[in-house]
N, C-alpha and C. Protein backbone atom coordinates (compact mmCIF):
# COMPACT_ATOMS: atom_id res chain seq x y z
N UNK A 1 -76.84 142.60 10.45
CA UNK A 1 -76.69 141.60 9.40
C UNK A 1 -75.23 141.23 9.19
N UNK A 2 -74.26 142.11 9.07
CA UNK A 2 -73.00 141.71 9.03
C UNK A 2 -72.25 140.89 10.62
N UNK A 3 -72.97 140.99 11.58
CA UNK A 3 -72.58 140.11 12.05
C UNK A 3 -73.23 138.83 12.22
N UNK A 4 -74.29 138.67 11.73
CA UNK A 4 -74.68 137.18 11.63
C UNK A 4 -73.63 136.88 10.66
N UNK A 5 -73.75 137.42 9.40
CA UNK A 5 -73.00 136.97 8.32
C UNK A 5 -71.68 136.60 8.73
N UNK A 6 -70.72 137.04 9.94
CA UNK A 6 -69.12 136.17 10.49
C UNK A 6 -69.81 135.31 10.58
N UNK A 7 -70.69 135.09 11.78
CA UNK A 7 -71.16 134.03 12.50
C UNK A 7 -71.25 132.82 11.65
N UNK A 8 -71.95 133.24 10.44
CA UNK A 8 -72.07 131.66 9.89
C UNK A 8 -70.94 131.28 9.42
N UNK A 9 -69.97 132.33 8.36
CA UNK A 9 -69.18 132.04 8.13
C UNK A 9 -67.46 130.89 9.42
N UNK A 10 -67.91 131.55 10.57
CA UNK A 10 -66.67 131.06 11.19
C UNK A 10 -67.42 129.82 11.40
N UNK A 11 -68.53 129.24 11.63
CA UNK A 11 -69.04 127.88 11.80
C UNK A 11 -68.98 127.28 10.59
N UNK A 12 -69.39 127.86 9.57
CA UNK A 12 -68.94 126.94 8.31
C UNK A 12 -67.19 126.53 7.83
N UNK A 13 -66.64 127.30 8.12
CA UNK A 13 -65.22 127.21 8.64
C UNK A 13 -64.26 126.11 9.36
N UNK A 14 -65.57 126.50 10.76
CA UNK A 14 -64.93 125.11 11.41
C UNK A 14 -65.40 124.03 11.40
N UNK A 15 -66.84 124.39 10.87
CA UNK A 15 -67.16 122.93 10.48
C UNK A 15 -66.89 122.07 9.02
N UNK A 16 -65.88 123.02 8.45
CA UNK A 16 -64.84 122.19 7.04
C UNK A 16 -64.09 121.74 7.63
N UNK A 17 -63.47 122.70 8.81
CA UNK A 17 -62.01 122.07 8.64
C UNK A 17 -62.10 120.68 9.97
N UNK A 18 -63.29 120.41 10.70
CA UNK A 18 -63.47 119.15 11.67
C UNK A 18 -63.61 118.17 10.56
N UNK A 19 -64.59 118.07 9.47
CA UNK A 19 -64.81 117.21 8.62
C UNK A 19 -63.33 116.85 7.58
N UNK A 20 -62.57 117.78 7.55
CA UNK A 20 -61.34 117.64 6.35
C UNK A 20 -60.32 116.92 7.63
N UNK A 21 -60.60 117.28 9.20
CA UNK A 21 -59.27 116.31 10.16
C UNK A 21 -59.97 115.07 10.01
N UNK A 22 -61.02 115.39 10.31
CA UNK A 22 -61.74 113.15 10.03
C UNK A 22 -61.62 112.54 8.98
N UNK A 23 -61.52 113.12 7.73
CA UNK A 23 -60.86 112.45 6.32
C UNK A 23 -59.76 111.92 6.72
N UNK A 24 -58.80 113.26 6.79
CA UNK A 24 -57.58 113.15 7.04
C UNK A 24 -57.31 111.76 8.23
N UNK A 25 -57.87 111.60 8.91
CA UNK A 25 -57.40 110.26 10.02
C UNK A 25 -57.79 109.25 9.49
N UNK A 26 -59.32 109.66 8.32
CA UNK A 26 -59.67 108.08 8.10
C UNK A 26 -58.98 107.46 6.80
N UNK A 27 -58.43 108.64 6.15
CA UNK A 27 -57.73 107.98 4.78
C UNK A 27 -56.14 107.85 5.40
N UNK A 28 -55.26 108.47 6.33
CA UNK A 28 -54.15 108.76 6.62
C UNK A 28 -53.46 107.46 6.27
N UNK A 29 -54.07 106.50 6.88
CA UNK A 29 -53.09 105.09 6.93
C UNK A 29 -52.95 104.13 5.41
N UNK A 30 -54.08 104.50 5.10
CA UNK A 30 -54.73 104.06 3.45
C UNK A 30 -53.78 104.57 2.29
N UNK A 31 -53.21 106.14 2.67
CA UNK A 31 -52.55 106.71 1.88
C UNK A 31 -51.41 106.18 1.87
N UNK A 32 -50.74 106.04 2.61
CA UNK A 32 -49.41 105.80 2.82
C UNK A 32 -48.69 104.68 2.13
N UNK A 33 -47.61 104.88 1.05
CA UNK A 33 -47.65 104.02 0.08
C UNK A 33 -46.28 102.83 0.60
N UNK A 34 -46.03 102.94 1.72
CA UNK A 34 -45.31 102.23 2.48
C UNK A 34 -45.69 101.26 3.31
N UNK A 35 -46.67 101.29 3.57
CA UNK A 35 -47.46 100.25 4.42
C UNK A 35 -48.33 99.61 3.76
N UNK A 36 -48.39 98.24 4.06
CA UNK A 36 -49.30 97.21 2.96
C UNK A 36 -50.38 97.01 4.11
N UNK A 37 -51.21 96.64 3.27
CA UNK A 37 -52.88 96.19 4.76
C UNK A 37 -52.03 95.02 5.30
N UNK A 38 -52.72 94.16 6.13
CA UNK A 38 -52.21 92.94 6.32
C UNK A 38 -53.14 91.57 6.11
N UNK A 39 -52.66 90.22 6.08
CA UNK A 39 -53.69 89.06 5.18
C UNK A 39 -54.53 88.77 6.28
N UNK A 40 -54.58 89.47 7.19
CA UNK A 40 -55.58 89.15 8.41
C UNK A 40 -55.39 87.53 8.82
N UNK A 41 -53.96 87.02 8.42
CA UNK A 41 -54.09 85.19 9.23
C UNK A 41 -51.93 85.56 8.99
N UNK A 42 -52.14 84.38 10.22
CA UNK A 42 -50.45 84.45 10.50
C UNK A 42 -49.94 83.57 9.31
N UNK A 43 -48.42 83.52 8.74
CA UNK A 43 -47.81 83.12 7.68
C UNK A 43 -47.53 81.94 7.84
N UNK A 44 -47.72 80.86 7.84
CA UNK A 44 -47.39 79.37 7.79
C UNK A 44 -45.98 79.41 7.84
N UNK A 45 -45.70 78.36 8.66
CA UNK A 45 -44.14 77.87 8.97
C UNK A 45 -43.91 76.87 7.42
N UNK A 46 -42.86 76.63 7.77
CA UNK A 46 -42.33 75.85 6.80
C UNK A 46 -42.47 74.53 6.31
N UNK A 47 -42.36 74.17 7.66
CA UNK A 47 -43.15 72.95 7.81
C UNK A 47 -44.09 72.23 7.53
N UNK A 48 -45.11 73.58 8.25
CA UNK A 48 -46.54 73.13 7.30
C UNK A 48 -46.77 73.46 6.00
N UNK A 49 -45.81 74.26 5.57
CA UNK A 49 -46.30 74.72 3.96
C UNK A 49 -45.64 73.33 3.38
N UNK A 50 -44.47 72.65 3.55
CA UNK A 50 -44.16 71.08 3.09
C UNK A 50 -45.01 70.61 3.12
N UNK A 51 -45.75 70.43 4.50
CA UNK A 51 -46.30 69.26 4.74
C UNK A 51 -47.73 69.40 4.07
N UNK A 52 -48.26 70.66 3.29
CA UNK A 52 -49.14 71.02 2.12
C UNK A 52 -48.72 70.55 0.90
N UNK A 53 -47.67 70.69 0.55
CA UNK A 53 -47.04 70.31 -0.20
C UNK A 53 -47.10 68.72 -0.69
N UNK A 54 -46.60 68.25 0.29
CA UNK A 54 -46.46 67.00 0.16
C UNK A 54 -47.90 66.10 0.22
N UNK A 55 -48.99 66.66 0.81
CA UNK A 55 -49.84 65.75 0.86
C UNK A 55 -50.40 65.52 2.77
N UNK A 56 -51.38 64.61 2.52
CA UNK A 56 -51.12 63.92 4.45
C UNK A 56 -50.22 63.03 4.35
N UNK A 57 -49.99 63.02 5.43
CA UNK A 57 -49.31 61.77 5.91
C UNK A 57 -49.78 60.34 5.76
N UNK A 58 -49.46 59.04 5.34
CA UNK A 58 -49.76 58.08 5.45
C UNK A 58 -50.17 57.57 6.76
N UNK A 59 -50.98 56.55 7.06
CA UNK A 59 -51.50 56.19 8.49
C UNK A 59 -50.66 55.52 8.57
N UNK A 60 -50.01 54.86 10.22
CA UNK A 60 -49.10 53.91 10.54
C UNK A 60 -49.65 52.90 10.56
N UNK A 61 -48.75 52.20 10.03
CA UNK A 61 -48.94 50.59 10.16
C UNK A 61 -49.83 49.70 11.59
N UNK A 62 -50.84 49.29 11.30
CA UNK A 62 -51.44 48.57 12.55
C UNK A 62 -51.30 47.38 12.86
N UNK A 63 -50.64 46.45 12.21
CA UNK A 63 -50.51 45.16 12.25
C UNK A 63 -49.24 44.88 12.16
N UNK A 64 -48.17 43.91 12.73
CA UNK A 64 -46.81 43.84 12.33
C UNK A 64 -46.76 43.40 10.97
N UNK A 65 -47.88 42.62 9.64
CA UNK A 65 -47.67 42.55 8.60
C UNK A 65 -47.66 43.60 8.37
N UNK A 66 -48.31 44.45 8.32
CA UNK A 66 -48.16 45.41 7.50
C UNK A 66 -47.11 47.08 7.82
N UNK A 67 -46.46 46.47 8.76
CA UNK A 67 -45.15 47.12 9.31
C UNK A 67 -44.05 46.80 8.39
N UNK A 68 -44.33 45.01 8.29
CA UNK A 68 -42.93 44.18 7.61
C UNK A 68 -43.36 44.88 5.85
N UNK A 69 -44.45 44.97 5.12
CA UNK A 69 -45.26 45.41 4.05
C UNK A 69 -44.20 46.47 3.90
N UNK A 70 -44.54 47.75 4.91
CA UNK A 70 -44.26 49.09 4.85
C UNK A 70 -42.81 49.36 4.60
N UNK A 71 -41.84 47.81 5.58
CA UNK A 71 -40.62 48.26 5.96
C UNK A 71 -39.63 47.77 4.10
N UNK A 72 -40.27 46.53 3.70
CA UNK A 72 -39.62 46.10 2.21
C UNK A 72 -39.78 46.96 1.00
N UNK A 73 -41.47 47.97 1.17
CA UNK A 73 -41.47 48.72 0.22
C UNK A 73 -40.47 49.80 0.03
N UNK A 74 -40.18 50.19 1.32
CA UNK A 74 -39.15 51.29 1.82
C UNK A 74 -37.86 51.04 1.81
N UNK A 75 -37.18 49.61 1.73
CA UNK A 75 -35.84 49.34 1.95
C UNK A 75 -35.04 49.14 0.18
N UNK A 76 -34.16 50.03 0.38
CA UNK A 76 -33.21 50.25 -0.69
C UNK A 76 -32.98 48.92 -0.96
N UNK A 77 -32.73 49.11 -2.37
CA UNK A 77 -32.36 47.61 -3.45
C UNK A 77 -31.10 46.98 -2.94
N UNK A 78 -31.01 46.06 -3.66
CA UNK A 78 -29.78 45.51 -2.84
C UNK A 78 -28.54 45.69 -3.26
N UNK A 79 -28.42 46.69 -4.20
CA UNK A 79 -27.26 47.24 -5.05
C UNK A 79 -26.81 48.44 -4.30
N UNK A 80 -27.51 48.93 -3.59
CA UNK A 80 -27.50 49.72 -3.00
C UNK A 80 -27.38 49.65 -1.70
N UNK A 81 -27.76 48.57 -1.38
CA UNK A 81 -27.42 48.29 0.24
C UNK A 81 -26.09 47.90 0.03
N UNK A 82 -25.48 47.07 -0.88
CA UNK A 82 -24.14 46.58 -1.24
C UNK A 82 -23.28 47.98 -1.08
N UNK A 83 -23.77 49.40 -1.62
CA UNK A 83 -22.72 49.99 -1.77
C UNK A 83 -22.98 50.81 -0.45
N UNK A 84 -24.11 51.01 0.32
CA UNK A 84 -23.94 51.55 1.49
C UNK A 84 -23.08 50.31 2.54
N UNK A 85 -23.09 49.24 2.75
CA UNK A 85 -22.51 48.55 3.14
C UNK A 85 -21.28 48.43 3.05
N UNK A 86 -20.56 48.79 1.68
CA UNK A 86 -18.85 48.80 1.33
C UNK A 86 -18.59 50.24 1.99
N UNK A 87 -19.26 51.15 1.83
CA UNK A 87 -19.04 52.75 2.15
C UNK A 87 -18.56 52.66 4.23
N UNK A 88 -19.77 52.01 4.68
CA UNK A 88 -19.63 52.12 6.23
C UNK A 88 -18.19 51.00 6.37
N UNK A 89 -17.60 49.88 5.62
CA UNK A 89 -17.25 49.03 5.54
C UNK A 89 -15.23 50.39 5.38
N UNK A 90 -15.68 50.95 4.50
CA UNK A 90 -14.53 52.08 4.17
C UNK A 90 -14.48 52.93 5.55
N UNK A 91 -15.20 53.12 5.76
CA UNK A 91 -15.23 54.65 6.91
C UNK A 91 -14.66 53.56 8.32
N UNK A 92 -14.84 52.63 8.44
CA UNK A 92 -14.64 51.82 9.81
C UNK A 92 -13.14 51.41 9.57
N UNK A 93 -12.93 51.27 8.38
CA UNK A 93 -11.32 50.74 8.49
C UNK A 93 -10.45 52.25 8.35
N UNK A 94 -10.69 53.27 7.89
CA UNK A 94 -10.68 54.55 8.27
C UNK A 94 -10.06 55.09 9.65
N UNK A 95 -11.25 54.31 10.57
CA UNK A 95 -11.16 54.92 11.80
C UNK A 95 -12.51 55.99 12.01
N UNK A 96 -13.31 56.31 11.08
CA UNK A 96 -14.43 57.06 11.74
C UNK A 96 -14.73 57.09 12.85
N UNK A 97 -14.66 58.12 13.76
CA UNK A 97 -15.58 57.38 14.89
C UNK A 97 -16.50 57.22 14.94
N UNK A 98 -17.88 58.40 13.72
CA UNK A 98 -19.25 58.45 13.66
C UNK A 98 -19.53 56.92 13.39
N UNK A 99 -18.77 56.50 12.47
CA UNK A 99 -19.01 54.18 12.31
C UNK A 99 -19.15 53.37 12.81
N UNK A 100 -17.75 53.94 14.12
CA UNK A 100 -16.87 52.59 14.80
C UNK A 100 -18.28 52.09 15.89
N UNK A 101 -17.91 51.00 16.59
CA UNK A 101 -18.86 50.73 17.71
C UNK A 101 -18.25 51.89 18.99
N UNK A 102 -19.04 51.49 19.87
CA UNK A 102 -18.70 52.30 20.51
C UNK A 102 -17.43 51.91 21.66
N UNK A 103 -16.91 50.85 21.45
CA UNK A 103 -15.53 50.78 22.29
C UNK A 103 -14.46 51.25 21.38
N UNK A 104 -14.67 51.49 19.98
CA UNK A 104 -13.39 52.03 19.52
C UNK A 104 -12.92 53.39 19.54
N UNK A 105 -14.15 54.28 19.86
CA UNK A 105 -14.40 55.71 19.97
C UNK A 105 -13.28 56.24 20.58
N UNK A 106 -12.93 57.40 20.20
CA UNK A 106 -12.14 58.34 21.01
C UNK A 106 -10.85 58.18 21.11
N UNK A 107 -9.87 59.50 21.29
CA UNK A 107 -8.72 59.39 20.93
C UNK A 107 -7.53 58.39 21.67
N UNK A 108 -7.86 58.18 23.18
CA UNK A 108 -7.41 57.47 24.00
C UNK A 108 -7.41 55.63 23.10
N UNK A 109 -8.59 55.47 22.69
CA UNK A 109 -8.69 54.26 21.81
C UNK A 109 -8.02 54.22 20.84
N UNK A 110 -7.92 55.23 20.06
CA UNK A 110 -7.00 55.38 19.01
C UNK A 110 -5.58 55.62 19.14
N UNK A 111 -5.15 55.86 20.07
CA UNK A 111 -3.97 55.90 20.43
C UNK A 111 -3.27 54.40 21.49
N UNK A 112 -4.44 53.52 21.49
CA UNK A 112 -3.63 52.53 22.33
C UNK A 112 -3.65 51.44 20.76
N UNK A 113 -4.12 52.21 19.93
CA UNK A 113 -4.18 50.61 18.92
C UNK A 113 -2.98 51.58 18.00
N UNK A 114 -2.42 52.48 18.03
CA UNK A 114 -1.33 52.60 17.14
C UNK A 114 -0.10 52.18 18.20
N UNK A 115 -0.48 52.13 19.84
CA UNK A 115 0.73 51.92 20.23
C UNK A 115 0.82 49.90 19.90
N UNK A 116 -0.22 49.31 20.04
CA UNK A 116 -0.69 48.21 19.71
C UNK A 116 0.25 47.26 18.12
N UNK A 117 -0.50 48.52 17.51
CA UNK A 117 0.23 47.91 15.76
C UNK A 117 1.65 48.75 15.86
N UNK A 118 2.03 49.16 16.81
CA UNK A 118 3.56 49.61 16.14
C UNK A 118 4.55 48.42 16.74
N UNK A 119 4.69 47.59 16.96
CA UNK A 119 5.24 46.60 17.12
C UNK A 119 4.58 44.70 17.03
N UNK A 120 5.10 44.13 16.83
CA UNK A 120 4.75 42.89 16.70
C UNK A 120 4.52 41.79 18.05
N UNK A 121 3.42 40.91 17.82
CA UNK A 121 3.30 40.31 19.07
C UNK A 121 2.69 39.11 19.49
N UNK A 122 3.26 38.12 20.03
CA UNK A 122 3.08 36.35 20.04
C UNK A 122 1.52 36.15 20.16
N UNK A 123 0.89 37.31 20.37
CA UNK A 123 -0.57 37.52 20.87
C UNK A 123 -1.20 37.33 19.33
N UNK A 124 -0.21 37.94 18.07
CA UNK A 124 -1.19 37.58 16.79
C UNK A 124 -0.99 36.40 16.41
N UNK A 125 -0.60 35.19 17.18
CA UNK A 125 -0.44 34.00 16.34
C UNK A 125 -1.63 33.11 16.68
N UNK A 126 -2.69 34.08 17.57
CA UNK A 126 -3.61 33.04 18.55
C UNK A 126 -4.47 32.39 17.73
N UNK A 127 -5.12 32.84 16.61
CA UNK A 127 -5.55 32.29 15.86
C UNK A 127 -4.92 31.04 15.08
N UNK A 128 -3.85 31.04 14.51
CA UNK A 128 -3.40 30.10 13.89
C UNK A 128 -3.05 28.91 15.10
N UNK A 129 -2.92 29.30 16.50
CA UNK A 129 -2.77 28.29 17.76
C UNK A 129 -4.35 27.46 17.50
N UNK A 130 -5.55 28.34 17.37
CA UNK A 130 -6.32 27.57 17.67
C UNK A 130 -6.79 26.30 16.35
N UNK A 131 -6.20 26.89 15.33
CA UNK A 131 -6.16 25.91 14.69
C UNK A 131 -5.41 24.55 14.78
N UNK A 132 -4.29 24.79 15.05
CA UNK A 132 -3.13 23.56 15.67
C UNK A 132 -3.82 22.78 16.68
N UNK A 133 -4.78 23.42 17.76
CA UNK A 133 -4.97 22.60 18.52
C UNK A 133 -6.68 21.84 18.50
N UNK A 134 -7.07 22.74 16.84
CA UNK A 134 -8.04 21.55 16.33
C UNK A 134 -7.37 20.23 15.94
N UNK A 135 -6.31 20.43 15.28
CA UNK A 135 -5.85 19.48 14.43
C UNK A 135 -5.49 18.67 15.27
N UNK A 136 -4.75 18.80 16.64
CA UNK A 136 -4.55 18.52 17.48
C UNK A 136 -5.38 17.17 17.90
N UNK A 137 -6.91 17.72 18.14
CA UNK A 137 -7.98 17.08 18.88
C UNK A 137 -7.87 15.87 17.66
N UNK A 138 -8.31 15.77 16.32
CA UNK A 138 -8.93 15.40 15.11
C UNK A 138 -7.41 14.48 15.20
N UNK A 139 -6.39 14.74 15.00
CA UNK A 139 -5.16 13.87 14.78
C UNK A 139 -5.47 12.42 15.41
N UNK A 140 -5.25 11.06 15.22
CA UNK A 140 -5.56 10.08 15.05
C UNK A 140 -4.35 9.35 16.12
N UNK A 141 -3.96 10.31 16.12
CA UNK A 141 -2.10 9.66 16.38
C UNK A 141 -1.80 10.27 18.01
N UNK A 142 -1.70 9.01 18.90
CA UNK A 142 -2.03 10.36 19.93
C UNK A 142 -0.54 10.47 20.78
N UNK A 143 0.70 10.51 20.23
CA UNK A 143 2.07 10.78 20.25
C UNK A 143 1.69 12.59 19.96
N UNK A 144 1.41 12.18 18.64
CA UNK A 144 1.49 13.65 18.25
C UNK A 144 -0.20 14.29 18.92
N UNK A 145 -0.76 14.15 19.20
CA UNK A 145 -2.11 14.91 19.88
C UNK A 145 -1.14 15.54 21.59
N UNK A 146 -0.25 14.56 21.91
CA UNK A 146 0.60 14.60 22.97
C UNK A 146 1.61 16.26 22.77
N UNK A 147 2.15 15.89 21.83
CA UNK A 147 3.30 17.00 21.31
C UNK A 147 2.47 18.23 21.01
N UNK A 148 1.42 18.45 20.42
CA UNK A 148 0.91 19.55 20.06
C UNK A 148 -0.09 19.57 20.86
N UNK A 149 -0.38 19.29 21.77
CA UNK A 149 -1.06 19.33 23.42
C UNK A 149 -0.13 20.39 24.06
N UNK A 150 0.98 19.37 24.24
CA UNK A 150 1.90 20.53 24.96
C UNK A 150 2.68 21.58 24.54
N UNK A 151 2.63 21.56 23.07
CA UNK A 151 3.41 23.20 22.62
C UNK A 151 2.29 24.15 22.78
N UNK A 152 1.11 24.14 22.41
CA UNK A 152 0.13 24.91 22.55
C UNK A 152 -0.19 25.33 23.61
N UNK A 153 -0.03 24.17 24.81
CA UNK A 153 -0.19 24.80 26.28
C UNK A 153 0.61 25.40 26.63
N UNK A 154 2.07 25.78 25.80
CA UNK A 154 3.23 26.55 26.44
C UNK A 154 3.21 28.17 25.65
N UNK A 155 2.67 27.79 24.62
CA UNK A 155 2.39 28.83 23.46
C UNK A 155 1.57 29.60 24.27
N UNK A 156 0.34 29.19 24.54
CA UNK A 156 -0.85 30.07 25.31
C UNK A 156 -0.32 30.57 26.40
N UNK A 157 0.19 29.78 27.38
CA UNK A 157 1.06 30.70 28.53
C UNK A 157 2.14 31.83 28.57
N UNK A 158 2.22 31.74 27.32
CA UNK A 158 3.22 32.93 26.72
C UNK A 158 3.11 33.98 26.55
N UNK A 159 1.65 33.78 25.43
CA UNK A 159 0.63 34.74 25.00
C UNK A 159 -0.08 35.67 26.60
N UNK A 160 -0.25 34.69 27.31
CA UNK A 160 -1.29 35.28 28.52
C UNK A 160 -0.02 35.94 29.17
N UNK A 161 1.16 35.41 29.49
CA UNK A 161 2.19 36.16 29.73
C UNK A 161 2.53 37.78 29.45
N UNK A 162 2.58 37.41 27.79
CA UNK A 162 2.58 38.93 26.96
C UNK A 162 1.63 39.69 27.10
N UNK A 163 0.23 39.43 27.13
CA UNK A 163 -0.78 40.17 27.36
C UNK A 163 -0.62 41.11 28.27
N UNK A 164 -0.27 40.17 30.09
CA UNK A 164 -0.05 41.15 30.72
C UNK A 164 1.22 42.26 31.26
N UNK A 165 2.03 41.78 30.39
CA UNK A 165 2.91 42.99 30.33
C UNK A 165 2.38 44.00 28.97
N UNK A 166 2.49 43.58 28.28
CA UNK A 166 1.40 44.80 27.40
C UNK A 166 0.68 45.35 27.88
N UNK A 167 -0.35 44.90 28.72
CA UNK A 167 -1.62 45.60 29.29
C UNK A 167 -0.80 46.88 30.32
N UNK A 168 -0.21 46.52 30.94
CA UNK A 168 0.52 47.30 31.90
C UNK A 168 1.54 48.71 31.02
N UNK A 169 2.21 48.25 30.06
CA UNK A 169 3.11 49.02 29.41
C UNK A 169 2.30 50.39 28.48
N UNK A 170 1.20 49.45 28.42
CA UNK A 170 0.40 50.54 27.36
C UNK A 170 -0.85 51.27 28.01
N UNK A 171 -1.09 50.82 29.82
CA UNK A 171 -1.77 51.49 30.59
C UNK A 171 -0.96 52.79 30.72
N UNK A 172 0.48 52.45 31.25
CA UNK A 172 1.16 53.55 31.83
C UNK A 172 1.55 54.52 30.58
N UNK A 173 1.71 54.18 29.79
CA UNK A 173 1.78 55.23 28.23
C UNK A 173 0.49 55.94 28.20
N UNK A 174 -0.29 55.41 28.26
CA UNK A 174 -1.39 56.56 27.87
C UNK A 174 -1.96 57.31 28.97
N UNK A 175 -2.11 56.63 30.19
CA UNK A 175 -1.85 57.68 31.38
C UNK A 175 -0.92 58.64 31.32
N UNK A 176 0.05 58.74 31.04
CA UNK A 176 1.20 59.63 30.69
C UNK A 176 0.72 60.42 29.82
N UNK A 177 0.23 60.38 28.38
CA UNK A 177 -0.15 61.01 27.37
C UNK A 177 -1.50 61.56 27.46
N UNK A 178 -2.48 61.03 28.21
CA UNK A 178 -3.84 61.65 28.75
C UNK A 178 -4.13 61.54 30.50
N UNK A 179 -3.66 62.89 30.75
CA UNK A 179 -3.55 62.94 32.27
C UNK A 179 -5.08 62.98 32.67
N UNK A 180 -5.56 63.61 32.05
CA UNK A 180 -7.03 64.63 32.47
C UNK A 180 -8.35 63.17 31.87
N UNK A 181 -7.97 62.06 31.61
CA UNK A 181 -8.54 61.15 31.29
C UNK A 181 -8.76 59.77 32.10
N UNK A 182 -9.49 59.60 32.37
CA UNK A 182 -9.81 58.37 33.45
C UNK A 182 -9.52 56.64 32.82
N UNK A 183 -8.37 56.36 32.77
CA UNK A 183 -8.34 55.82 32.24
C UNK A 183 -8.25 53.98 33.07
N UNK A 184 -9.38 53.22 32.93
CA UNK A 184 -8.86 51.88 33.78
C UNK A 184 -7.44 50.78 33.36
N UNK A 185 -7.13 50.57 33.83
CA UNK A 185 -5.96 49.44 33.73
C UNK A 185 -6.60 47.84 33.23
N UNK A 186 -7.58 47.52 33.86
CA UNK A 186 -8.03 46.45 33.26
C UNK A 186 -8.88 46.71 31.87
N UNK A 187 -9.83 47.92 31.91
CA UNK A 187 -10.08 48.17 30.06
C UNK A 187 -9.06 48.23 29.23
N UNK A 188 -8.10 49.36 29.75
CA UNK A 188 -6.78 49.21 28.52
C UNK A 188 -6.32 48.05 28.34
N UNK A 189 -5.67 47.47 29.42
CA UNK A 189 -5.46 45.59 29.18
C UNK A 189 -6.14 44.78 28.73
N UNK A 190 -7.33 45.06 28.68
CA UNK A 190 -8.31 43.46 27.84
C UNK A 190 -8.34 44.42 26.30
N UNK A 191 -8.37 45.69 26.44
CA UNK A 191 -8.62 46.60 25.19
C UNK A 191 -7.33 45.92 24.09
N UNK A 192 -6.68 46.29 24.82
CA UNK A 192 -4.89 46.12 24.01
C UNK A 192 -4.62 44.64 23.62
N UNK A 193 -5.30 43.84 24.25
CA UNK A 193 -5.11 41.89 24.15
C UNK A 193 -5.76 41.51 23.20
N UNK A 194 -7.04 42.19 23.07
CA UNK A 194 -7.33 41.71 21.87
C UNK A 194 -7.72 41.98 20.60
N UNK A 195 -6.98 43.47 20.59
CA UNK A 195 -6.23 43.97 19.46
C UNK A 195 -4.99 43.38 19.36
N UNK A 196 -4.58 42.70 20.01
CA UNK A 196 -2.77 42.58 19.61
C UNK A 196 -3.01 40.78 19.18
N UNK A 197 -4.03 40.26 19.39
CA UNK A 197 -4.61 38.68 19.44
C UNK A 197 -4.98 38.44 18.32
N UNK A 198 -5.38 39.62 17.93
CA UNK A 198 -5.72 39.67 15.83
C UNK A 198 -4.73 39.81 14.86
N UNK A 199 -4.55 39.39 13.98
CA UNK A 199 -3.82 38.93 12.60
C UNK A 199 -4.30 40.90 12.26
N UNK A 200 -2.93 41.16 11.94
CA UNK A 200 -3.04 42.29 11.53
C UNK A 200 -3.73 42.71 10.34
N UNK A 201 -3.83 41.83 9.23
CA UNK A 201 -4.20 42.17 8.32
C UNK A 201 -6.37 42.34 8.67
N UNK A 202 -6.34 41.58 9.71
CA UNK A 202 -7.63 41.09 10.04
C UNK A 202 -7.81 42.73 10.93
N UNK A 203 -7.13 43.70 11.22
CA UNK A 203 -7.90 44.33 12.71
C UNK A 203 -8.54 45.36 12.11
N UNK A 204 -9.88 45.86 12.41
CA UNK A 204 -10.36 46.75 12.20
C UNK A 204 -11.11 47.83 13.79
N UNK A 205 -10.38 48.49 13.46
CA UNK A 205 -9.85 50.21 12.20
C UNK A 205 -8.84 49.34 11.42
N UNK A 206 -7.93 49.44 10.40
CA UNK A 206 -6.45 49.27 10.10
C UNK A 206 -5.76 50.07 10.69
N UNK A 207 -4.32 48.80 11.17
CA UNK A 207 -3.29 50.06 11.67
C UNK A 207 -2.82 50.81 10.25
N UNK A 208 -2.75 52.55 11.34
CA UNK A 208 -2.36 53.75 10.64
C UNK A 208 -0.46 54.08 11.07
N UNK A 209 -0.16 52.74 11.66
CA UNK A 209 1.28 52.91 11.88
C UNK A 209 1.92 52.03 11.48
N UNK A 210 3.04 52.33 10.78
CA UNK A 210 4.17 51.12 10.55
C UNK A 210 4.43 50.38 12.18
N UNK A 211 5.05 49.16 11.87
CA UNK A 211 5.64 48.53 12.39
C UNK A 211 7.26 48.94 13.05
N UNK A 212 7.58 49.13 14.29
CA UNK A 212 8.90 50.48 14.22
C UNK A 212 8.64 51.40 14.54
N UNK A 213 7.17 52.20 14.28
CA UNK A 213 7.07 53.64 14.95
C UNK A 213 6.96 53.55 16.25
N UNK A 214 7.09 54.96 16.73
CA UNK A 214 6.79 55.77 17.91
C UNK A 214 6.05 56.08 18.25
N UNK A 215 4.32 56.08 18.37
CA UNK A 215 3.46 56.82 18.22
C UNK A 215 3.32 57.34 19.64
């Protein structure tokens, strides 16, 4: 009798302590006050939680009316276009480059229009020539249509004169100053002519150099 009596005892034994390791594995992870369950679905980007946010999307326009519809409801007042308009209007005489078009871009450009405005040149009078030689045409009197025929044709040959020594003077300057830059002789020359062909007060960027400098 006393040895049945181990017998049951070591089976009741081990059969606590198999049942107390299977608790133990099935509560183990449950217990642990560091680990959260998980929401069983992945976390939405950002994007889409906006774009919850916000609603759907509107359908696109199918008709060009209702493109032109879409595009007036959407376009800023005109007080506002006025002052985005003076703002880009500021940043371009600036010199921005994010503004400028794209031939004014870059430092090579910016450096042939300060060599440009640092001196004066028969090239800014072209405008006021072409007026003379309206008046010219319109004049009644043809002595004088004669006389201002031919100063203007000597004027312009002057100008085209100056051009191309400018074009040349301010090729070889900035070749000099940007070696590692490809720079053409005929872009810098038509570049430089007709910046130097504009009424200064008229050129945009504004010159950022006196008249006299070195740049």
């Amino acid at each position: 009798m006393f040895v049945r009596f181990l017998r049951r005892s070591d089976q009741n034994t081990a059969a606590g302590s198999s049942d107390a390791s299977e608790q133990a594995q099935d509560t183990g992870p449950a217990s642990d006050g560091s680990r959260t369950p998980g929401k069983g679905r992945p976390t939405p980007k950002r994007r889409e939680a906006e774009t919850r946010r916000r609603g759907p999307a509107p359908p696109p326009p199918r008709t060009q009316r209702e493109a032109a519809r879409y595009a007036r409801a959407n376009r800023p007042d005109k007080h506002e276009r006025r002052r985005l308009a003076a703002e880009r209007r500021a940043r371009m005489d600036a010199g921005d480059d994010r503004v400028l078009l794209p031939r004014d871009r870059g430092p090579v450009k910016a450096h042939i229009r300060d060599l440009v405005d640092s001196r004066p040149h028969l090239m800014g009078l072209f405008m006021p020539l072409a007026l003379v030689v309206l008046i010219s045409v319109l004049l009644p009197i043809p002595s004088a249509q004669q006389y201002l025929s031919l100063f203007s044709l000597i004027v312009l040959l002057s100008m085209i004169i100056e051009g191309v020594l400018l074009g040349r003077r301010i090729t070889r300057k900035v070749r000099a100053k940007f070696p590692d830059e490809a720079v053409s002789g005929l872009g810098t020359g038509w570049y430089a002519f007709t910046r130097a062909s504009q009424l200064r007060k008229l050129r945009v960027p504004k010159p950022r150099v006196q008249r006299g400098a070195n740049p």
